[in-house]
C-alpha atoms as a PDB file:
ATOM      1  CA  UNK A   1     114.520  66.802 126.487  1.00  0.00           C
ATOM      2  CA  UNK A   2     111.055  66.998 125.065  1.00  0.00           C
ATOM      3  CA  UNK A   3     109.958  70.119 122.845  1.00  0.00           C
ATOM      4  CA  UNK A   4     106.426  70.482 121.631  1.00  0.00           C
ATOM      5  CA  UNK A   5     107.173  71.919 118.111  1.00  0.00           C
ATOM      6  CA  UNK A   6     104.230  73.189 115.327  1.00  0.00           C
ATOM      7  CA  UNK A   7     104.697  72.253 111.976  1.00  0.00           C
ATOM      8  CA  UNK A   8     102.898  73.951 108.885  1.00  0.00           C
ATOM      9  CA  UNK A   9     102.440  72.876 105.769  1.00  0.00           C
ATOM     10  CA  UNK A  10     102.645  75.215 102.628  1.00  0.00           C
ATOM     11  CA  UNK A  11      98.822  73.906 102.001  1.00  0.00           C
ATOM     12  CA  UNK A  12      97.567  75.201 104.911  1.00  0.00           C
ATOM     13  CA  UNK A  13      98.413  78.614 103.710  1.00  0.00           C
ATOM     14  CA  UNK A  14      96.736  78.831 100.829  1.00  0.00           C
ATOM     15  CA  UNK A  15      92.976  80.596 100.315  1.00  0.00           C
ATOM     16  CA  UNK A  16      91.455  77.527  98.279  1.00  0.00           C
ATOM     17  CA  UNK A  17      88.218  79.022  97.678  1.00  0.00           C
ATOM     18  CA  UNK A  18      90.020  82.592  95.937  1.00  0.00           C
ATOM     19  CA  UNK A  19      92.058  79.801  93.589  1.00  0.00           C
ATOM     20  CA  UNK A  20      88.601  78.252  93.057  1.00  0.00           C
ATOM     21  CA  UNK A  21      86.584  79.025  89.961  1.00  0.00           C
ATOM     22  CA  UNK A  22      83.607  77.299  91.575  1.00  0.00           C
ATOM     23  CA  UNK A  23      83.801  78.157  94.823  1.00  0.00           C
ATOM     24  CA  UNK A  24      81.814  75.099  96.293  1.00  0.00           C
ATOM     25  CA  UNK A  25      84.684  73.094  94.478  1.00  0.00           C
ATOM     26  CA  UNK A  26      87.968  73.072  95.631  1.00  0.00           C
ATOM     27  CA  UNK A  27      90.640  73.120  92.534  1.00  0.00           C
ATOM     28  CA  UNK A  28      93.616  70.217  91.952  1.00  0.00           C
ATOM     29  CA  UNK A  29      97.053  71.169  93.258  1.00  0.00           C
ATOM     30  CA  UNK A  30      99.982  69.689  91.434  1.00  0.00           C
ATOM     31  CA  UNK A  31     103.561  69.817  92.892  1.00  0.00           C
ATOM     32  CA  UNK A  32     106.362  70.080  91.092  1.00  0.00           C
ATOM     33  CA  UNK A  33     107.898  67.402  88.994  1.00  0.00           C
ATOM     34  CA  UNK A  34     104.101  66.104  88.880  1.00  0.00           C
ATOM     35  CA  UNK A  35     102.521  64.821  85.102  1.00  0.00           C
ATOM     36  CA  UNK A  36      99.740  67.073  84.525  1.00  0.00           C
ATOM     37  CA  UNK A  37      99.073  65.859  80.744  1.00  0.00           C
ATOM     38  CA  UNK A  38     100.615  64.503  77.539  1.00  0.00           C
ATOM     39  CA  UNK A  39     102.379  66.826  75.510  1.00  0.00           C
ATOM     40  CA  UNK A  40     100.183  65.981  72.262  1.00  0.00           C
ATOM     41  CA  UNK A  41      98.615  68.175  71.267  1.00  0.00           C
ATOM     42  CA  UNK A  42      98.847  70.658  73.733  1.00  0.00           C
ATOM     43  CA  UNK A  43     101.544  74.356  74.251  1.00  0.00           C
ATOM     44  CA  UNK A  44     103.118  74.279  77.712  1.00  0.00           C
ATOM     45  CA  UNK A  45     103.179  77.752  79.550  1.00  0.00           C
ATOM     46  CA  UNK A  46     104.386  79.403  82.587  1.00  0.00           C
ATOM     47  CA  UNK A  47     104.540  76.968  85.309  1.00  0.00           C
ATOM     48  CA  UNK A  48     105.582  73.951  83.261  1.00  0.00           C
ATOM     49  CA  UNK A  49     108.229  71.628  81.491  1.00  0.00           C
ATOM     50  CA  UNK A  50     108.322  68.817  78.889  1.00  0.00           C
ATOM     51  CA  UNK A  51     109.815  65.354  79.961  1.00  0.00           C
ATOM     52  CA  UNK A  52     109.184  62.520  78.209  1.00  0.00           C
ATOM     53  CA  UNK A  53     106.417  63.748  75.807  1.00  0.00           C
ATOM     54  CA  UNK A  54     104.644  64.797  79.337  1.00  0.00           C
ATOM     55  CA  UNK A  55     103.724  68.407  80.573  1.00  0.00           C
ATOM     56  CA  UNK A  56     105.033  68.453  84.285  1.00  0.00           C
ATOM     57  CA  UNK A  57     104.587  70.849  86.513  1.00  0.00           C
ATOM     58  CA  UNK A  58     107.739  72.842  87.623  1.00  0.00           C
ATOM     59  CA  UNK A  59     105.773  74.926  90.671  1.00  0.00           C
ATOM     60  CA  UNK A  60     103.233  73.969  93.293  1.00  0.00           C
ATOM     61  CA  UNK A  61      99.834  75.312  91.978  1.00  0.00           C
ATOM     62  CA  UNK A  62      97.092  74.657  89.947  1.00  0.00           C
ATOM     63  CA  UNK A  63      96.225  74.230  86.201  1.00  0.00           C
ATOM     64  CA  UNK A  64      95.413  77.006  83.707  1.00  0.00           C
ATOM     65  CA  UNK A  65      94.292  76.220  80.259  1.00  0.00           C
ATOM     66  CA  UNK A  66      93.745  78.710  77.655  1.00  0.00           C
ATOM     67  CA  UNK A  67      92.239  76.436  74.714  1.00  0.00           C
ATOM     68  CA  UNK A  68      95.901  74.258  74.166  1.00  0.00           C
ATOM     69  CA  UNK A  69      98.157  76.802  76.140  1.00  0.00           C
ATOM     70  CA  UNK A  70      98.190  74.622  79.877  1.00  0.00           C
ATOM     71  CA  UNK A  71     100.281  76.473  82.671  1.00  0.00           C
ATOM     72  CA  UNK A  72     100.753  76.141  85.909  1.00  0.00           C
ATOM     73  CA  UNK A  73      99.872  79.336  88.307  1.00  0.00           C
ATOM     74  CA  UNK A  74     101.901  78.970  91.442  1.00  0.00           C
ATOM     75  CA  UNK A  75      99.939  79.072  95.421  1.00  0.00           C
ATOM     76  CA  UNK A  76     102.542  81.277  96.163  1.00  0.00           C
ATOM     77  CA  UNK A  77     104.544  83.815  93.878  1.00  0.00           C
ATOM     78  CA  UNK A  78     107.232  87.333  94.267  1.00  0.00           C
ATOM     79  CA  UNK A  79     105.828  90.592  93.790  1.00  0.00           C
ATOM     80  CA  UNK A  80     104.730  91.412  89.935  1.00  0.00           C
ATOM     81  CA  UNK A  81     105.045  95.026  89.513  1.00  0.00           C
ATOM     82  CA  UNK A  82     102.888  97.466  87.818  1.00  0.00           C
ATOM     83  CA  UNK A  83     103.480 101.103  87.088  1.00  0.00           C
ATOM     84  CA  UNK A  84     102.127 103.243  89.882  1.00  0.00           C
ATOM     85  CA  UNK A  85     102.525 101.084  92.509  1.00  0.00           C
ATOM     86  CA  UNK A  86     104.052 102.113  95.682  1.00  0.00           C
ATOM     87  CA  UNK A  87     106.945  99.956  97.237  1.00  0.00           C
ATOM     88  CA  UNK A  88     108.995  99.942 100.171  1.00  0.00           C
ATOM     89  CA  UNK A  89     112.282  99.027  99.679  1.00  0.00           C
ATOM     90  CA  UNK A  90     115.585  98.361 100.971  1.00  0.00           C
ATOM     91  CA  UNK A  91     118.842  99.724  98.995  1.00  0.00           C
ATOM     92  CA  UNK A  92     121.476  96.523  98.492  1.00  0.00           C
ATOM     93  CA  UNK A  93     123.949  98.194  96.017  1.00  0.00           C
ATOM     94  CA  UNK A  94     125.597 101.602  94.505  1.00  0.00           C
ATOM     95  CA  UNK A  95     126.358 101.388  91.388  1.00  0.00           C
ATOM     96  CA  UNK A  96     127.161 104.051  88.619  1.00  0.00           C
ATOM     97  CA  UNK A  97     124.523 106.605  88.743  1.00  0.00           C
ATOM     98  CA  UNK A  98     122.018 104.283  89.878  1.00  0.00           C
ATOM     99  CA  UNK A  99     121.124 102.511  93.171  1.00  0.00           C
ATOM    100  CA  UNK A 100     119.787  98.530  93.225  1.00  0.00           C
ATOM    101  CA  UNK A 101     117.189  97.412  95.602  1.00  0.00           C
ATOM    102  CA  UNK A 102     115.201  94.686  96.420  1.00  0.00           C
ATOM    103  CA  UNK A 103     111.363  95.223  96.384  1.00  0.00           C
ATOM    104  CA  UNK A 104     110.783  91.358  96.950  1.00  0.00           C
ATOM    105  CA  UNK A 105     110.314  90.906  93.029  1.00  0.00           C
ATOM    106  CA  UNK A 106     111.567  88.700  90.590  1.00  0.00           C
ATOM    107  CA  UNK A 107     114.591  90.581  89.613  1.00  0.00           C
ATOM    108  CA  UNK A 108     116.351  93.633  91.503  1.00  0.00           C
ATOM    109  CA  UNK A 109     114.674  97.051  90.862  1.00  0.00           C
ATOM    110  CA  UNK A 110     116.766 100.059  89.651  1.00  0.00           C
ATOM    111  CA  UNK A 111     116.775 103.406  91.377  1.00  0.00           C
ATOM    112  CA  UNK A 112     117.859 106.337  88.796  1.00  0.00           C
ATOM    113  CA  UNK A 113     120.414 109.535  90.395  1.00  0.00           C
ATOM    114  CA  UNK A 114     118.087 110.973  87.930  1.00  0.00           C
ATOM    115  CA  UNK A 115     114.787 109.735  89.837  1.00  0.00           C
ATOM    116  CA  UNK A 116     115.584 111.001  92.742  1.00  0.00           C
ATOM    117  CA  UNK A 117     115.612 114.586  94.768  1.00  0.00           C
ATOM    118  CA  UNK A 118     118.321 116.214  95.160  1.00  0.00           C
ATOM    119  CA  UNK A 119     119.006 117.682  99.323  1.00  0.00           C
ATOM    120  CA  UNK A 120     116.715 120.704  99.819  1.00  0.00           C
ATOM    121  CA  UNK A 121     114.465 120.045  96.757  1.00  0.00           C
ATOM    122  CA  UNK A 122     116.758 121.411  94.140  1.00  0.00           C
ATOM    123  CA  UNK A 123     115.503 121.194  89.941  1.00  0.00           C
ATOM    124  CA  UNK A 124     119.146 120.630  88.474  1.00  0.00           C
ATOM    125  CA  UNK A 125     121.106 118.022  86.163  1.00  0.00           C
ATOM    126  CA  UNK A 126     122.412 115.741  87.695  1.00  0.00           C
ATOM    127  CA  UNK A 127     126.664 116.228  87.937  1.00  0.00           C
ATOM    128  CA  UNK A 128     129.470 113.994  88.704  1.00  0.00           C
ATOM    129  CA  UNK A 129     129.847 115.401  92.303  1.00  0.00           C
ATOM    130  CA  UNK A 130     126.412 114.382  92.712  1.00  0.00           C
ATOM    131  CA  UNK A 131     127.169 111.021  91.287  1.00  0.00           C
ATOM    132  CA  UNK A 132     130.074 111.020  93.812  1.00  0.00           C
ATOM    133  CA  UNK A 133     128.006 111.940  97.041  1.00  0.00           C
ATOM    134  CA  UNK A 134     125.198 109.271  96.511  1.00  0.00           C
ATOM    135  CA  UNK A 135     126.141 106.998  99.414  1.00  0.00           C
ATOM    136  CA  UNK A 136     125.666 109.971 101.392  1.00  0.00           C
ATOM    137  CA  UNK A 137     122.354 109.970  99.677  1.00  0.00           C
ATOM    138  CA  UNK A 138     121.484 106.532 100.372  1.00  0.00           C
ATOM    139  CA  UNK A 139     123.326 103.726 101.226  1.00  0.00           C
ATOM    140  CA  UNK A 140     123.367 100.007 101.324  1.00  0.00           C
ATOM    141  CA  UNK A 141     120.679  98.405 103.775  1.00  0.00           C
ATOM    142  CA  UNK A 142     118.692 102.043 103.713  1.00  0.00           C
ATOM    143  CA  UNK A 143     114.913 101.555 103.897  1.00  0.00           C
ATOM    144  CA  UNK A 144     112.935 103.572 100.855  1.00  0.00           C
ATOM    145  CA  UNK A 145     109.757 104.307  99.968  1.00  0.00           C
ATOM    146  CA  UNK A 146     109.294 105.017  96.311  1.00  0.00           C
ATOM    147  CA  UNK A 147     106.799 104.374  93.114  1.00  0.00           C
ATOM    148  CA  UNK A 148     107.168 102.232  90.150  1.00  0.00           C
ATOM    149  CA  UNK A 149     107.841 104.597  87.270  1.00  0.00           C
ATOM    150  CA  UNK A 150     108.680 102.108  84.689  1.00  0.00           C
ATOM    151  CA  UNK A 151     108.876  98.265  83.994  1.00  0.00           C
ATOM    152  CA  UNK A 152     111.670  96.742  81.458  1.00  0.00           C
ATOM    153  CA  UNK A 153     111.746  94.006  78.854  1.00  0.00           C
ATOM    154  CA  UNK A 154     112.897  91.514  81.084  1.00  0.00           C
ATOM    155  CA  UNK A 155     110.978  92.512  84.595  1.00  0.00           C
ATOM    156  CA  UNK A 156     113.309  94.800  86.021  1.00  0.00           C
ATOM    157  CA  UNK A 157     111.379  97.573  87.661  1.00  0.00           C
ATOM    158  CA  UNK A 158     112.919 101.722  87.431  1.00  0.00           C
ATOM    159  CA  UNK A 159     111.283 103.051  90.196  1.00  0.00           C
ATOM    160  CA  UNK A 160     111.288 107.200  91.055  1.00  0.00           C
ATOM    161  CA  UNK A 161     111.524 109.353  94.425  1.00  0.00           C
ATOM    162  CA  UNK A 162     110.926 112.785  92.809  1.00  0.00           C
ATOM    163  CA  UNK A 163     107.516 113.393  95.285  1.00  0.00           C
ATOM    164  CA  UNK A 164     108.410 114.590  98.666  1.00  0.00           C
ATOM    165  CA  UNK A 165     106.422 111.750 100.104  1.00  0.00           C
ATOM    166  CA  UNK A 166     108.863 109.564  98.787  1.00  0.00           C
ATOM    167  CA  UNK A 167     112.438 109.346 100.014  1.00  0.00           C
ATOM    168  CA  UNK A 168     114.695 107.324 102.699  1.00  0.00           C
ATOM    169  CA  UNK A 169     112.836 105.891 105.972  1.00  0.00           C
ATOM    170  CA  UNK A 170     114.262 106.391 109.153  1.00  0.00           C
ATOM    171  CA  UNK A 171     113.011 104.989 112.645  1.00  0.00           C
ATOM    172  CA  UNK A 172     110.069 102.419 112.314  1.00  0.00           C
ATOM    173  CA  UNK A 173     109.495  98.799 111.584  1.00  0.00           C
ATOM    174  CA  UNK A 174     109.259  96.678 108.680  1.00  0.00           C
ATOM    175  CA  UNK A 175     106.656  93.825 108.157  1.00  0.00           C
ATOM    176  CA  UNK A 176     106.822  91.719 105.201  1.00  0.00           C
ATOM    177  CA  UNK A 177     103.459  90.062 103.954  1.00  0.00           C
ATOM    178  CA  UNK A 178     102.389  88.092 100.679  1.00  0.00           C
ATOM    179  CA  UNK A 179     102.205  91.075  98.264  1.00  0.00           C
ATOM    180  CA  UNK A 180      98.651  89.440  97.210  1.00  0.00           C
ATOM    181  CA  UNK A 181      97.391  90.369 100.348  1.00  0.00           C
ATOM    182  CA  UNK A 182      98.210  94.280 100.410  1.00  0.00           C
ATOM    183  CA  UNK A 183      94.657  95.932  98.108  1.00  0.00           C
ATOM    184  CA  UNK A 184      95.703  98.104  95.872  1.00  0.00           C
ATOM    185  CA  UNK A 185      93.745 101.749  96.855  1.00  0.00           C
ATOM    186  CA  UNK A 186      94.454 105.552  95.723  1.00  0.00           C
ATOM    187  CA  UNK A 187      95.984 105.938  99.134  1.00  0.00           C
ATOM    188  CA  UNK A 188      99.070 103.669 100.588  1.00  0.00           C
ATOM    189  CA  UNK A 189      99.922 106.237 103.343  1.00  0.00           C
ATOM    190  CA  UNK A 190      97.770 106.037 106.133  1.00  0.00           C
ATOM    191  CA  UNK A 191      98.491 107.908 109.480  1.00  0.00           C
ATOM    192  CA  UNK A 192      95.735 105.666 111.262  1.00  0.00           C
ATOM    193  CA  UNK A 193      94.105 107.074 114.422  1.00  0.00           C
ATOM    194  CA  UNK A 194      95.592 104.592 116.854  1.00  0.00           C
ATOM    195  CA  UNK A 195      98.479 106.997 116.654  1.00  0.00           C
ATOM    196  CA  UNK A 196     101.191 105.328 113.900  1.00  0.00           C
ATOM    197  CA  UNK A 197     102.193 106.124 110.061  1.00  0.00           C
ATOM    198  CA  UNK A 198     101.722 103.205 108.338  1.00  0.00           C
ATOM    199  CA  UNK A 199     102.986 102.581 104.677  1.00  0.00           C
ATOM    200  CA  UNK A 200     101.199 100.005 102.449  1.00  0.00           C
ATOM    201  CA  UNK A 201     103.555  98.843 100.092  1.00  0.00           C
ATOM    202  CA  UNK A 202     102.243  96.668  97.160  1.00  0.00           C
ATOM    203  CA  UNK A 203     105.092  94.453  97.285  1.00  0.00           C
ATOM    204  CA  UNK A 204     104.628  92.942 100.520  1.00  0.00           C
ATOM    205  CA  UNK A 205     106.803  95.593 102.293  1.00  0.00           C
ATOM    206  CA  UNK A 206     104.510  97.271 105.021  1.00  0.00           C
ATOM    207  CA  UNK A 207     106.483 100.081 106.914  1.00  0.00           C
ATOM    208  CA  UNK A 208     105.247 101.295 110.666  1.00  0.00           C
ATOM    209  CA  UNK A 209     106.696 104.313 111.845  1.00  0.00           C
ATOM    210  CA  UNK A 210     105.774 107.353 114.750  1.00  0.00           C
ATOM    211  CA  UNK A 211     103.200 109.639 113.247  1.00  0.00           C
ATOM    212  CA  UNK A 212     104.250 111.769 111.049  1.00  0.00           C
ATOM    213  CA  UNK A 213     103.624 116.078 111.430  1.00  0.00           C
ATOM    214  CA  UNK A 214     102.640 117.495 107.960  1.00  0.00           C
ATOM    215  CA  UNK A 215     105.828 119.877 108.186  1.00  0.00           C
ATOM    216  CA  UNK A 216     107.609 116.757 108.552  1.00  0.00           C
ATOM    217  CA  UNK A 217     107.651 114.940 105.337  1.00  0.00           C
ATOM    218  CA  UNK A 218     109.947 115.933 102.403  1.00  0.00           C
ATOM    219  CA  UNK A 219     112.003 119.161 103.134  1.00  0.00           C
ATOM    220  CA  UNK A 220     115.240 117.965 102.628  1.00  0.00           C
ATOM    221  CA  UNK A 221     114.262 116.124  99.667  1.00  0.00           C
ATOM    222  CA  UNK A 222     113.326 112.980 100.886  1.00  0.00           C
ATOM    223  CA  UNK A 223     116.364 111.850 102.818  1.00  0.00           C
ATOM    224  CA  UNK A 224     116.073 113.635 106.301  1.00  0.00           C
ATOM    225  CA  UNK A 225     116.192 111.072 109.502  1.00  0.00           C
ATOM    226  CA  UNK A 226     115.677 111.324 112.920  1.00  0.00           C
ATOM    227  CA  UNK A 227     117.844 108.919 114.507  1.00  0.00           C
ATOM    228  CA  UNK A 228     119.199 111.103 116.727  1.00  0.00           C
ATOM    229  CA  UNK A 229     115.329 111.394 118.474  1.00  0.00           C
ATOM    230  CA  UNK A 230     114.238 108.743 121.085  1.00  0.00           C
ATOM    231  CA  UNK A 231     110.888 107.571 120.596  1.00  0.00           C
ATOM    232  CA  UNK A 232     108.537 107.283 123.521  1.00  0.00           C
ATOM    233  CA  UNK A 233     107.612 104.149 125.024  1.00  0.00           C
ATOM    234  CA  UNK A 234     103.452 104.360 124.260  1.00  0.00           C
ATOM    235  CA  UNK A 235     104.238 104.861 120.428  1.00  0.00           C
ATOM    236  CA  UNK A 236     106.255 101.947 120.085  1.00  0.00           C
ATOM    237  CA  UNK A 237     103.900 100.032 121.768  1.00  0.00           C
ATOM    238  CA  UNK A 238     101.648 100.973 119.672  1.00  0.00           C
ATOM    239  CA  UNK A 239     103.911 100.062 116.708  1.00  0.00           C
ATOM    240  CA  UNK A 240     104.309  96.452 118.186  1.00  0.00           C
ATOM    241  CA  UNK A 241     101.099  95.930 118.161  1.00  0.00           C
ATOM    242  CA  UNK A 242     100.048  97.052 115.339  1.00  0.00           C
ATOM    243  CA  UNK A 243     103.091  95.137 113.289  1.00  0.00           C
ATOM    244  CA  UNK A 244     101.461  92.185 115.518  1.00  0.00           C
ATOM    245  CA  UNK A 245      97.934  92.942 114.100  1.00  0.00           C
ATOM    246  CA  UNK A 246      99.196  92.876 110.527  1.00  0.00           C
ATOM    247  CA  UNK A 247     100.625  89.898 110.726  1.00  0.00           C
ATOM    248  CA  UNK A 248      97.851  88.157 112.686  1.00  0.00           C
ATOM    249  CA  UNK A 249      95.261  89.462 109.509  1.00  0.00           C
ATOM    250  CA  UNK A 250      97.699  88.038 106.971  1.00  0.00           C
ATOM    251  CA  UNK A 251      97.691  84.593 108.812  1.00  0.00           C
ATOM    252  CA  UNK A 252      94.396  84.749 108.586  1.00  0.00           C
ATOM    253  CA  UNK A 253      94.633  85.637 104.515  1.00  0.00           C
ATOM    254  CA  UNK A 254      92.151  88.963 105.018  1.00  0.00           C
ATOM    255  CA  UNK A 255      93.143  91.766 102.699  1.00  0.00           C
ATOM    256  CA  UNK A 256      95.536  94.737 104.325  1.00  0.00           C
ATOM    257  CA  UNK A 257      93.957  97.818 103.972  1.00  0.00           C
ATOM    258  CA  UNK A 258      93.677 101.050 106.771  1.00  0.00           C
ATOM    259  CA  UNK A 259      90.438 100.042 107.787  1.00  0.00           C
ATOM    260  CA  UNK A 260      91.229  95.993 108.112  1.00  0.00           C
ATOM    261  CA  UNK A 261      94.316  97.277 110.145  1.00  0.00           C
ATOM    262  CA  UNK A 262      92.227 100.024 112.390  1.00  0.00           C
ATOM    263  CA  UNK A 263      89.257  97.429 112.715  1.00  0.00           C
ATOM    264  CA  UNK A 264      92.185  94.543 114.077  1.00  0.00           C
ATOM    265  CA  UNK A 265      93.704  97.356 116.041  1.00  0.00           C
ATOM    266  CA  UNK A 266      90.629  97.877 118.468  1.00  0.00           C
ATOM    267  CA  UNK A 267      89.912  94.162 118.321  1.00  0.00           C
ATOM    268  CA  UNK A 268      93.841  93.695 120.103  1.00  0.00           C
ATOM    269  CA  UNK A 269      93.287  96.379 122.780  1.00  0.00           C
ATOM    270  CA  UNK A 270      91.626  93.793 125.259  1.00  0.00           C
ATOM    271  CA  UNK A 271      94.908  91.233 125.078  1.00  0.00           C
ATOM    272  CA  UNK A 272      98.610  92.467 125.750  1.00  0.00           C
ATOM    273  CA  UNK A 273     100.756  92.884 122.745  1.00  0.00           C
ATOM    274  CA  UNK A 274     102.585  90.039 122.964  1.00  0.00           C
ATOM    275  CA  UNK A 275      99.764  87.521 123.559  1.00  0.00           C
ATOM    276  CA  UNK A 276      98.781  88.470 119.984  1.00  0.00           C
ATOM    277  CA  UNK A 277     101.637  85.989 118.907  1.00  0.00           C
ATOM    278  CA  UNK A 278      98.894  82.933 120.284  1.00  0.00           C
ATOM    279  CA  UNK A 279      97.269  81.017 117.815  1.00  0.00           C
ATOM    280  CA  UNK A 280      94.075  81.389 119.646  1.00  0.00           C
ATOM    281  CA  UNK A 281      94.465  84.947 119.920  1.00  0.00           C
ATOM    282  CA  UNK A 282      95.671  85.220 116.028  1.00  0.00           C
ATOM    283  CA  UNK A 283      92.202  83.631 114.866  1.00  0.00           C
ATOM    284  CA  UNK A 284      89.952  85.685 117.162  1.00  0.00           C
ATOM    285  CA  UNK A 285      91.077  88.937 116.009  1.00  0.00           C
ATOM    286  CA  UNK A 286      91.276  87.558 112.370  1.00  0.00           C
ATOM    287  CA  UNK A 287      86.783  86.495 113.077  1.00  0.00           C
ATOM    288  CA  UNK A 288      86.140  89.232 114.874  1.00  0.00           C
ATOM    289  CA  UNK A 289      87.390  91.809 112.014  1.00  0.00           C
ATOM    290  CA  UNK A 290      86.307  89.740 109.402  1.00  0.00           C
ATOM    291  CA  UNK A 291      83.108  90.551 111.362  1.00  0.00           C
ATOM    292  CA  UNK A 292      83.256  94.051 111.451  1.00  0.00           C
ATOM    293  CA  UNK A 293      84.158  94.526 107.410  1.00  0.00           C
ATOM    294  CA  UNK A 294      81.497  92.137 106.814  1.00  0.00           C
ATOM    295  CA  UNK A 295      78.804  94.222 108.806  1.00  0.00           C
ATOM    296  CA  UNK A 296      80.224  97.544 107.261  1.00  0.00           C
ATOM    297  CA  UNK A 297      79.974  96.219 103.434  1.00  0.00           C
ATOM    298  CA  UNK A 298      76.376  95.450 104.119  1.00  0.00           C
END
């Protein structure tokens, strides 16, 4: 039986000219295992390791050199946090007064009891019935939204819910992007006027979801859901396509932002939703809102 089958190579995902320093040159990529110079002389870095008085490369990327400090940056790399930045997340253990969850870093992140509300807003110390009750709190494979409060020693990020805008997610869909790709703004929650909430998390995690009322958000400290409530058929089509139209900008390597997303939005509204899975279709939205941004920055 005969199957016509697409294959992609990692090199045809990469945005040369952003890795460029001259951007009318295109830089050397060296895979890993690959001899990028002799170790005299020279300090290897990040990226590299010494084999018989050679620097190799231990990633896929290209060459940094800080006078004799040569590393290697990687095409492709997890989420580096930064304090401040908001993340989507998904819970994947209780532990002792704390909660572990991946934000598509390096290392597992670390949700405090302590960084969290408590149900209905209360300002109290934390107790040991709390500390009993916190899978009824949040549980494994829960969906948060949260901030990065603090970074450890060795990359593990503490992140905080205590702002009613954080807090457990309940019906919507999750997109997961390079984190390079989300721009970092004041604002990461959008309700966007195509009628969805969208949540622009700087690792990667992008979270669609029916619009949210203002009365909505936070009252029962952050970990209300709506399960229970059906969602009508026009707003999740409208959450299909706009998951479709995020993912169709990031094949195309344009930055995520509420007006890149809007701007795709109305460029999808002459196809179906699901034709925006073509290739054809995937590129034409990608030039025609590279367009639009384009004409609006001038």
């Amino acid at each position: 039986m005969a199957t016509n089958a697409t294959i992609e190579l990692a090199l045809d995902r990469v945005d040369w000219c952003a890795l460029a320093e001259r951007q009318d040159v295109l830089p050397r990529v060296y895979t890993p295992g690959e001899v990028v110079m002799p170790e005299a002389g020279f300090m290897r870095g990040h990226g590299t390791f010494v084999e018989d008085e050679n620097i190799k490369a231990s990633v896929a990327g290209v060459i940094e050199k800080v006078n004799k400090l040569i590393s290697v940056r990687p095409l492709k790399s997890r989420y580096v946090g930064e304090i401040g930045d908001v993340v989507v997340a998904r819970v994947i253990e209780v532990q002792q007064k704390r909660w572990r969850v991946d934000t598509n870093s390096r290392l597992d992140s670390i949700l405090l009891l302590s960084s969290v509300n408590l149900p209905g807003g209360e300002l109290r110390r934390r107790s040991a019935e709390d500390e009993q009750m916190m899978r009824r709190y949040l549980d494994e494979g829960d969906l948060i939204s949260a901030e990065v409060q603090n970074i450890f020693e060795e990359g593990t990020l503490s992140l905080y819910t205590r702002s009613l805008k954080y807090g457990k997610l309940s019906q919507g869909v999750l997109v997961k992007v390079f984190p390079a790709l989300v721009k970092r703004r004041k604002m990461h929650f959008h309700n966007l006027p195509c009628g969805a909430s969208v949540i622009l998390g700087n690792n990667g995690y992008i979270w669609i979801s029916p619009p949210k009322a203002q009365e909505q958000e936070g009252g029962e400290g952050g970990f209300a859901q709506n399960l229970g409530e059906a969602v009508p058929r026009n707003e999740r089509e409208v959450i299909a396509r706009l998951r479709n139209c995020i993912l169709a900008l990031a094949k195309c390597k344009l930055m995520l932002y509420d007006t890149s997303i809007q701007y795709a939005y109305d460029e999808s509204l002459k196809y179906e939703a699901h034709e925006l899975l073509q290739q054809n279709v995937i590129y034409d939205i990608g030039e025609q809102t590279q367009a639009r941004l384009r004409d609006g920055d001038e």
